[in-house]
PDB file of N, CA and C in Angstrom:
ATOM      1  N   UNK A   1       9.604-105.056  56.107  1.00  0.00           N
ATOM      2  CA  UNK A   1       9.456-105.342  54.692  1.00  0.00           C
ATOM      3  C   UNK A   1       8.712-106.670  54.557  1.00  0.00           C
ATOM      4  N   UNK A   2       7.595-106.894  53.597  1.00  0.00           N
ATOM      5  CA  UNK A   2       7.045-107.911  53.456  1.00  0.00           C
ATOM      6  C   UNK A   2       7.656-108.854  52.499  1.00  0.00           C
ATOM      7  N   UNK A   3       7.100-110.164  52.714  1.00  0.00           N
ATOM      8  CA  UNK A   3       7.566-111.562  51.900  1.00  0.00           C
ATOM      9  C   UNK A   3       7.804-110.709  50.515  1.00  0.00           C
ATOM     10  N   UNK A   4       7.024-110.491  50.046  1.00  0.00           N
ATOM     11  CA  UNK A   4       6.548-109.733  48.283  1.00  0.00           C
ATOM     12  C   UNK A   4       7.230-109.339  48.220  1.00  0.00           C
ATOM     13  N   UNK A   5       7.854-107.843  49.259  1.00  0.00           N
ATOM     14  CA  UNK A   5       8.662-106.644  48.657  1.00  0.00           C
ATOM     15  C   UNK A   5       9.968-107.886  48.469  1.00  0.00           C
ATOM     16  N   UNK A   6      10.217-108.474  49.966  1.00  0.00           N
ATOM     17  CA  UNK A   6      11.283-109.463  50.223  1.00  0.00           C
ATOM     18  C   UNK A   6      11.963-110.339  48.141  1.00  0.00           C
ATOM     19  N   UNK A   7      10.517-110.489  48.367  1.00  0.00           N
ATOM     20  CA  UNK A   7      10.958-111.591  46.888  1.00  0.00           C
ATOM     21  C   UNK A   7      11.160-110.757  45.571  1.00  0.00           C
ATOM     22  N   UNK A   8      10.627-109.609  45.094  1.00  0.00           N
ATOM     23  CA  UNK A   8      10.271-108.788  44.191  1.00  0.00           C
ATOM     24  C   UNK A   8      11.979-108.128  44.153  1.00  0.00           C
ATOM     25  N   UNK A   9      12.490-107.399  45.488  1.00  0.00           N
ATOM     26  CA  UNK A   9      13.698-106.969  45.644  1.00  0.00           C
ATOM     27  C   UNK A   9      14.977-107.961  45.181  1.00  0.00           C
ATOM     28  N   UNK A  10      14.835-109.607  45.665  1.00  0.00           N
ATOM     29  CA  UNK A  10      15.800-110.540  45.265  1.00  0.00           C
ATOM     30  C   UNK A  10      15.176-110.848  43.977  1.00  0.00           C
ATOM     31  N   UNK A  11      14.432-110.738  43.058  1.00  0.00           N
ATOM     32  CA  UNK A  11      14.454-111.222  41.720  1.00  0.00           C
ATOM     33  C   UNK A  11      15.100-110.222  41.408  1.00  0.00           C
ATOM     34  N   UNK A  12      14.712-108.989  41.307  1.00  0.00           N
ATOM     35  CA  UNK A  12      15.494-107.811  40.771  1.00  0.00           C
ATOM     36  C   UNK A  12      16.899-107.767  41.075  1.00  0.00           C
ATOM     37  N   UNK A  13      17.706-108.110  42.162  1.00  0.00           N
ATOM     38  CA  UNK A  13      19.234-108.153  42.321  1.00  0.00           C
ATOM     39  C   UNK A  13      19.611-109.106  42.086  1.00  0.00           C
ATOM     40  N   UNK A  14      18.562-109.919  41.433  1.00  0.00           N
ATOM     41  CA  UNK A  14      19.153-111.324  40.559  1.00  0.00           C
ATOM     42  C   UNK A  14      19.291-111.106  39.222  1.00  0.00           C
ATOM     43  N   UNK A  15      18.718-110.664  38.941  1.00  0.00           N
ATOM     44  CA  UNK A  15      18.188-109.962  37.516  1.00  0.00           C
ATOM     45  C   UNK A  15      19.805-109.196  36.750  1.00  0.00           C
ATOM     46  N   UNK A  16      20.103-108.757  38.047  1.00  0.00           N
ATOM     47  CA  UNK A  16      21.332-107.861  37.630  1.00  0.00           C
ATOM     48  C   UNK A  16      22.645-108.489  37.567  1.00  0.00           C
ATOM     49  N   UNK A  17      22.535-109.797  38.151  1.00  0.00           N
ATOM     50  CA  UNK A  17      23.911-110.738  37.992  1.00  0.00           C
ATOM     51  C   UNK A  17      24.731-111.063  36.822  1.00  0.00           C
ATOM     52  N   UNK A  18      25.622-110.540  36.756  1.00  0.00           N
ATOM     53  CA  UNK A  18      26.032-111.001  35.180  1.00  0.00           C
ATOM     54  C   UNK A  18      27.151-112.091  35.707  1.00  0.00           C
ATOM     55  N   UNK A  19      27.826-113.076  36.493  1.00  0.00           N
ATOM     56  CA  UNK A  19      28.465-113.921  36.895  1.00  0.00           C
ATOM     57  C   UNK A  19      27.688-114.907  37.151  1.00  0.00           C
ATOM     58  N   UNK A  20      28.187-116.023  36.295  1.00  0.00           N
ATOM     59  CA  UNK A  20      27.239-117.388  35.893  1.00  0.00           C
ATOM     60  C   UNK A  20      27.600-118.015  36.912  1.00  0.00           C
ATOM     61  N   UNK A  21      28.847-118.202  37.934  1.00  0.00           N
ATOM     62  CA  UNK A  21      29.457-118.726  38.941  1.00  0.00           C
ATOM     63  C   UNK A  21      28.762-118.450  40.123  1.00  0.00           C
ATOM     64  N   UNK A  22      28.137-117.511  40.148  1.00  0.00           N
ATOM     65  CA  UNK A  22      26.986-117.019  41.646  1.00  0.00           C
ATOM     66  C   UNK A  22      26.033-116.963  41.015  1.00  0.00           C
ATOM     67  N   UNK A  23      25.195-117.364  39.510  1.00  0.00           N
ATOM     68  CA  UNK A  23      23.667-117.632  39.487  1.00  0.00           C
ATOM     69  C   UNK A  23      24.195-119.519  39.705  1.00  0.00           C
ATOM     70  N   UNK A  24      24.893-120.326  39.518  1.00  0.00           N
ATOM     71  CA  UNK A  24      24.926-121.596  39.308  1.00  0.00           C
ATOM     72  C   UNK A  24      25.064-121.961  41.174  1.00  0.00           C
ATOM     73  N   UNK A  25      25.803-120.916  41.786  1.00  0.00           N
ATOM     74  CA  UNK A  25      26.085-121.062  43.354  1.00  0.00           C
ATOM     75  C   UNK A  25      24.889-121.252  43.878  1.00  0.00           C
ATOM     76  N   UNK A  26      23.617-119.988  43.237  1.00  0.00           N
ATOM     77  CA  UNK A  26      22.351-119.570  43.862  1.00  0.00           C
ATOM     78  C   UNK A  26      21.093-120.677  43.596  1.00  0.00           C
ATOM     79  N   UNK A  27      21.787-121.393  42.206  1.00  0.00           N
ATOM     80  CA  UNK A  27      20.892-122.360  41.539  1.00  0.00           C
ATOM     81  C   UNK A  27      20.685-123.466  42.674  1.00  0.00           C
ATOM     82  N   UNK A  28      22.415-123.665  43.068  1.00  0.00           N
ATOM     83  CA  UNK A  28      22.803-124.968  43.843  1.00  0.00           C
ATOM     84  C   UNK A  28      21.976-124.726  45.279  1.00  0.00           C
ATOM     85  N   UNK A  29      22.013-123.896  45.485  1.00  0.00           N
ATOM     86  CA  UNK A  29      21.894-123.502  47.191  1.00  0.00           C
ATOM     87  C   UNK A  29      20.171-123.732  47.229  1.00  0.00           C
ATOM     88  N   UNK A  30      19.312-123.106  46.313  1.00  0.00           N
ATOM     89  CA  UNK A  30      17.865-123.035  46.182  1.00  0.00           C
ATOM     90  C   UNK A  30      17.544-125.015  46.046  1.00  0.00           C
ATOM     91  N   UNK A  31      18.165-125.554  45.223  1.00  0.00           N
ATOM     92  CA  UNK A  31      17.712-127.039  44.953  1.00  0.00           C
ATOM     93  C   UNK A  31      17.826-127.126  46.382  1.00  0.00           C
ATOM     94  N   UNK A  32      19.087-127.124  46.895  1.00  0.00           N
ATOM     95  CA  UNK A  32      19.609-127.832  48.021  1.00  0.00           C
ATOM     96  C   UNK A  32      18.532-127.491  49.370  1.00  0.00           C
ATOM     97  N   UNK A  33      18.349-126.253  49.766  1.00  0.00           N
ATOM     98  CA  UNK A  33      17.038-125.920  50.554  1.00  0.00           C
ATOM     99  C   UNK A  33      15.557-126.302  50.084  1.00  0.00           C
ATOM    100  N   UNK A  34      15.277-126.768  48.966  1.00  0.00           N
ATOM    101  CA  UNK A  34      13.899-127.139  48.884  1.00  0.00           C
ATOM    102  C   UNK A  34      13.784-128.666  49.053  1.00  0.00           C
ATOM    103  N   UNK A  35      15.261-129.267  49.006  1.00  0.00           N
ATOM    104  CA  UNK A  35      15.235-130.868  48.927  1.00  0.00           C
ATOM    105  C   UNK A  35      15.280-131.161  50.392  1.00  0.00           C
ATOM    106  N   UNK A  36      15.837-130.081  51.056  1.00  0.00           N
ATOM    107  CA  UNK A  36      16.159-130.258  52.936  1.00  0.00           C
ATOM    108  C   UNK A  36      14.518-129.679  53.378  1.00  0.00           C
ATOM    109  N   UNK A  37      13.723-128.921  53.016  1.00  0.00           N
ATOM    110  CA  UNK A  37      12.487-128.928  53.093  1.00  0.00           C
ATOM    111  C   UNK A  37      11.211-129.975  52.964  1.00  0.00           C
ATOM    112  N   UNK A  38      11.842-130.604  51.958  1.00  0.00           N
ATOM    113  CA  UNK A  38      11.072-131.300  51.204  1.00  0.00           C
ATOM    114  C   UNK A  38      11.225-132.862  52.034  1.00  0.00           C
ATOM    115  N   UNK A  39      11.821-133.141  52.702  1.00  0.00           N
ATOM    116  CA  UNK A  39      13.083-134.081  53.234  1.00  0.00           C
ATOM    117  C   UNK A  39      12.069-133.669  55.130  1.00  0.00           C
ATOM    118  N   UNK A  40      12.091-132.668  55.164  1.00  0.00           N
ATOM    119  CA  UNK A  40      11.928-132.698  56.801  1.00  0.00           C
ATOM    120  C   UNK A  40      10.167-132.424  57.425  1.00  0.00           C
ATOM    121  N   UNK A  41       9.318-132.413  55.713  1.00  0.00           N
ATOM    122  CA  UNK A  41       7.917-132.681  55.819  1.00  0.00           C
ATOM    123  C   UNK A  41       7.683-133.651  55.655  1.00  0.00           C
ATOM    124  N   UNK A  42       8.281-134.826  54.702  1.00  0.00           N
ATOM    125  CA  UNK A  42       8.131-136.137  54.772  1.00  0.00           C
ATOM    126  C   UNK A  42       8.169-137.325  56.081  1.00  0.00           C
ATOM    127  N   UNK A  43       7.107-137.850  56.475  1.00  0.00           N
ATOM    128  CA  UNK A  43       7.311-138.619  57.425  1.00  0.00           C
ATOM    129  C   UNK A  43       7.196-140.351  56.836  1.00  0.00           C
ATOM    130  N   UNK A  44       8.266-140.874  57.006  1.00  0.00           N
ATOM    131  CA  UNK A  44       8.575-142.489  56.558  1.00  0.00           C
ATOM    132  C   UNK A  44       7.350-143.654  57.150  1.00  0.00           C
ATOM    133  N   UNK A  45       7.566-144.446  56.680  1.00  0.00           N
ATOM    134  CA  UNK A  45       5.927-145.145  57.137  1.00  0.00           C
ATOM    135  C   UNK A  45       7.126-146.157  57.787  1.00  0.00           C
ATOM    136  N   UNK A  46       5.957-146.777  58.988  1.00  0.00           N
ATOM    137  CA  UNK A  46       7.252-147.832  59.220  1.00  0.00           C
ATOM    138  C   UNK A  46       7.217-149.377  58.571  1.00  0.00           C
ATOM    139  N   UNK A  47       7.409-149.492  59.165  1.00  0.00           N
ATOM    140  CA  UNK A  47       8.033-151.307  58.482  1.00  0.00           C
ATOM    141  C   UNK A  47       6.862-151.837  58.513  1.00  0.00           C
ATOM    142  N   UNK A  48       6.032-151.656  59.641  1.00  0.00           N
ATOM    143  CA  UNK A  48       4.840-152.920  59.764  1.00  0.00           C
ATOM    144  C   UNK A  48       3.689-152.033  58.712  1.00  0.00           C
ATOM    145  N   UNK A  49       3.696-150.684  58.202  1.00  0.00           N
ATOM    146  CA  UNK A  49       2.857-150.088  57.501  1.00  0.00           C
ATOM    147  C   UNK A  49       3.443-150.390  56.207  1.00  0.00           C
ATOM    148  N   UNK A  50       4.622-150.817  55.964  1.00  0.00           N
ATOM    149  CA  UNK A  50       5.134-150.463  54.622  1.00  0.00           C
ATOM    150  C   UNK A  50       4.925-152.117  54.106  1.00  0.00           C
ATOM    151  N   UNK A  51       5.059-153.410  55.171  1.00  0.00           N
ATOM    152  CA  UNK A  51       4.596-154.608  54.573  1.00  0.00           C
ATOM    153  C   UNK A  51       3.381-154.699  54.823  1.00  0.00           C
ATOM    154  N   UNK A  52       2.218-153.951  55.228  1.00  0.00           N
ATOM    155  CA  UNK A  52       0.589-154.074  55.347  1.00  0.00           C
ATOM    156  C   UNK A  52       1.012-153.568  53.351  1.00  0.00           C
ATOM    157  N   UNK A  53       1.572-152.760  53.034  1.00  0.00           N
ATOM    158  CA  UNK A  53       1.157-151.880  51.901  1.00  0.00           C
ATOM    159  C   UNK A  53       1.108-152.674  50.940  1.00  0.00           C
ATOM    160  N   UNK A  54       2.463-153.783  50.901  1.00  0.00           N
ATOM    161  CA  UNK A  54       3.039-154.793  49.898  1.00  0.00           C
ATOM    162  C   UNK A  54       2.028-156.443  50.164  1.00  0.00           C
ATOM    163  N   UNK A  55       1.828-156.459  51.633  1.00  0.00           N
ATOM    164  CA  UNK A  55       0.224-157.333  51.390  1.00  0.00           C
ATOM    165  C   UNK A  55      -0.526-157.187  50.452  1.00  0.00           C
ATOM    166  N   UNK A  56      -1.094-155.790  50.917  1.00  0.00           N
ATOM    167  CA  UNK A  56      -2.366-155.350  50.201  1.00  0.00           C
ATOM    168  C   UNK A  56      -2.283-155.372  48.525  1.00  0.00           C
ATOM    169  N   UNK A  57      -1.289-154.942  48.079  1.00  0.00           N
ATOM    170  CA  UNK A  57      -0.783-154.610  46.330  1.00  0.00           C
ATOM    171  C   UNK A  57      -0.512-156.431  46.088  1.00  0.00           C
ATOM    172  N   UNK A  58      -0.063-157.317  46.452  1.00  0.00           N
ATOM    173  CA  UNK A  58      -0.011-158.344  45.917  1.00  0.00           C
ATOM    174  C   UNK A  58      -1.560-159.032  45.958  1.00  0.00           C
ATOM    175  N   UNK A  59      -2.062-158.733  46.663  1.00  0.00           N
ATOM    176  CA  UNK A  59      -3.524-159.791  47.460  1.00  0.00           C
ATOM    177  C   UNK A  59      -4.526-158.784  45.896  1.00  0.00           C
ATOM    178  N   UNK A  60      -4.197-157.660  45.778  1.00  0.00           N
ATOM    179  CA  UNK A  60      -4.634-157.113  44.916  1.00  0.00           C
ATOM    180  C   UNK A  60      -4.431-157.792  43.299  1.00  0.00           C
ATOM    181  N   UNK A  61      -3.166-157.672  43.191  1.00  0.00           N
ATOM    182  CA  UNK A  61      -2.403-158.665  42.075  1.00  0.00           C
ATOM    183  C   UNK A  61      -2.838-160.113  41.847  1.00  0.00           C
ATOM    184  N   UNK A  62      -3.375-160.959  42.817  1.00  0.00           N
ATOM    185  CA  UNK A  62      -3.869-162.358  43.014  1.00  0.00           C
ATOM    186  C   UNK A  62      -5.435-162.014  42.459  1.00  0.00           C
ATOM    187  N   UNK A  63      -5.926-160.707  42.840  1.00  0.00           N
ATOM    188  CA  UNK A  63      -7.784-160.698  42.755  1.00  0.00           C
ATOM    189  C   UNK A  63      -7.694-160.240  41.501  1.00  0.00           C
ATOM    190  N   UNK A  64      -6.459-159.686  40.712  1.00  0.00           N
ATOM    191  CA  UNK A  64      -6.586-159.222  39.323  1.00  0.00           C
ATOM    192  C   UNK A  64      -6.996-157.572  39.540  1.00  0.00           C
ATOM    193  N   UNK A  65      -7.057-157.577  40.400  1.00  0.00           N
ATOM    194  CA  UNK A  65      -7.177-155.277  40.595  1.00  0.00           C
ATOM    195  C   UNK A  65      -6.281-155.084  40.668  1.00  0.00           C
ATOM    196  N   UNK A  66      -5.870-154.899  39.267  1.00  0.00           N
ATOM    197  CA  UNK A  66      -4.566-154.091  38.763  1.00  0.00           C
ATOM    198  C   UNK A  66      -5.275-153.628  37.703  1.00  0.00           C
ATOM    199  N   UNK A  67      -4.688-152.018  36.948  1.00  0.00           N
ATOM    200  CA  UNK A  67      -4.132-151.717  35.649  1.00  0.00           C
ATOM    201  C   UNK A  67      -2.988-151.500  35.320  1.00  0.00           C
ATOM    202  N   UNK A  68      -3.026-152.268  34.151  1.00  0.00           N
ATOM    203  CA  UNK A  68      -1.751-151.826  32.868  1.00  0.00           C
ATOM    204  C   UNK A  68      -1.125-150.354  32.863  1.00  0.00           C
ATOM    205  N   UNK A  69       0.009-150.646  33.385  1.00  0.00           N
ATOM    206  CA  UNK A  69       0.659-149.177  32.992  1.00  0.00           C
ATOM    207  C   UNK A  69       0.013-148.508  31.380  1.00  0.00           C
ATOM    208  N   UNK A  70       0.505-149.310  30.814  1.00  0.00           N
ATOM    209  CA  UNK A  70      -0.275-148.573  29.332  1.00  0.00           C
ATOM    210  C   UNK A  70      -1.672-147.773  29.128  1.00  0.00           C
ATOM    211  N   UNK A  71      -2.643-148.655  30.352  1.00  0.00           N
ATOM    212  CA  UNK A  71      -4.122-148.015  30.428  1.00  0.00           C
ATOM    213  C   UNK A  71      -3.582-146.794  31.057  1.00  0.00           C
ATOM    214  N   UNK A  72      -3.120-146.790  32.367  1.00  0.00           N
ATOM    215  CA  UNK A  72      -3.303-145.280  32.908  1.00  0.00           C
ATOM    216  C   UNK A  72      -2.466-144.763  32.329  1.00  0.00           C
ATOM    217  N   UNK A  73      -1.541-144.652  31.325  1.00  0.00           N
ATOM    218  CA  UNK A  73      -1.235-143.674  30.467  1.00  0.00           C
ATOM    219  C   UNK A  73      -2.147-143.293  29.180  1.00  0.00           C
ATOM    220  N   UNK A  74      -2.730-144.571  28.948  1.00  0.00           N
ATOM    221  CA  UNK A  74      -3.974-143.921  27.843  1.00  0.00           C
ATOM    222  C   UNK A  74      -5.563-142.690  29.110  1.00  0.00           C
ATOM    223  N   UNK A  75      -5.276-143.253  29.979  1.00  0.00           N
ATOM    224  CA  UNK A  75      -6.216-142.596  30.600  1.00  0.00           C
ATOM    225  C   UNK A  75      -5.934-141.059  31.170  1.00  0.00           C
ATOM    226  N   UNK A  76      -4.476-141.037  31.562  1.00  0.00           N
ATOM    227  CA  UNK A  76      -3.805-139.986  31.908  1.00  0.00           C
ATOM    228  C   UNK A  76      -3.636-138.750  30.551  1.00  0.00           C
ATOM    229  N   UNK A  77      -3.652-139.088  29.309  1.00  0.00           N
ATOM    230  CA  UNK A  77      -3.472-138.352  27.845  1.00  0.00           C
ATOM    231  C   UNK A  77      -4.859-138.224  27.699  1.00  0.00           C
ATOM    232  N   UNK A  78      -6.043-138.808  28.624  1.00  0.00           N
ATOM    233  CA  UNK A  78      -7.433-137.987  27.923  1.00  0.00           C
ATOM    234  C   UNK A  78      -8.059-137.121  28.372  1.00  0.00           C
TER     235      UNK A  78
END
């Protein structure tokens, strides 16, 4: 059976759940596997990359290359 039929078959026997206690179980379980996914593609920068980062953003802050949160939200709404 393919992914499709795979997924097409569990929407449909989801579909049919009338117990809010096993869609809220199924709710919990789906967050919980995409955050343990999401969690084990992430790779952490280390320490000497993460204070190169906070160099760079202040030395930036001193040369004035920054924008205003407010700009990139006016820029982000156009």
């Amino acid at each position: 059976m393919s992914l499709e039929t795979r997924k097409i078959s569990f929407v449909q026997e989801f579909l049919r759940i009338q117990n809010e206690a096993i869609i809220s179980d199924l709710e919990n379980y789906l967050h919980k596997k995409n955050a343990e996914l999401f969690e084990s593609k992430v790779n952490p920068m280390s320490i000497e990359q993460f204070n190169h980062e906070i160099d760079i953003a202040l030395q930036h802050s001193l040369d004035d290359k920054v924008v205003a949160a407010h700009e990139l939200k006016n820029q982000y709404h156009k």
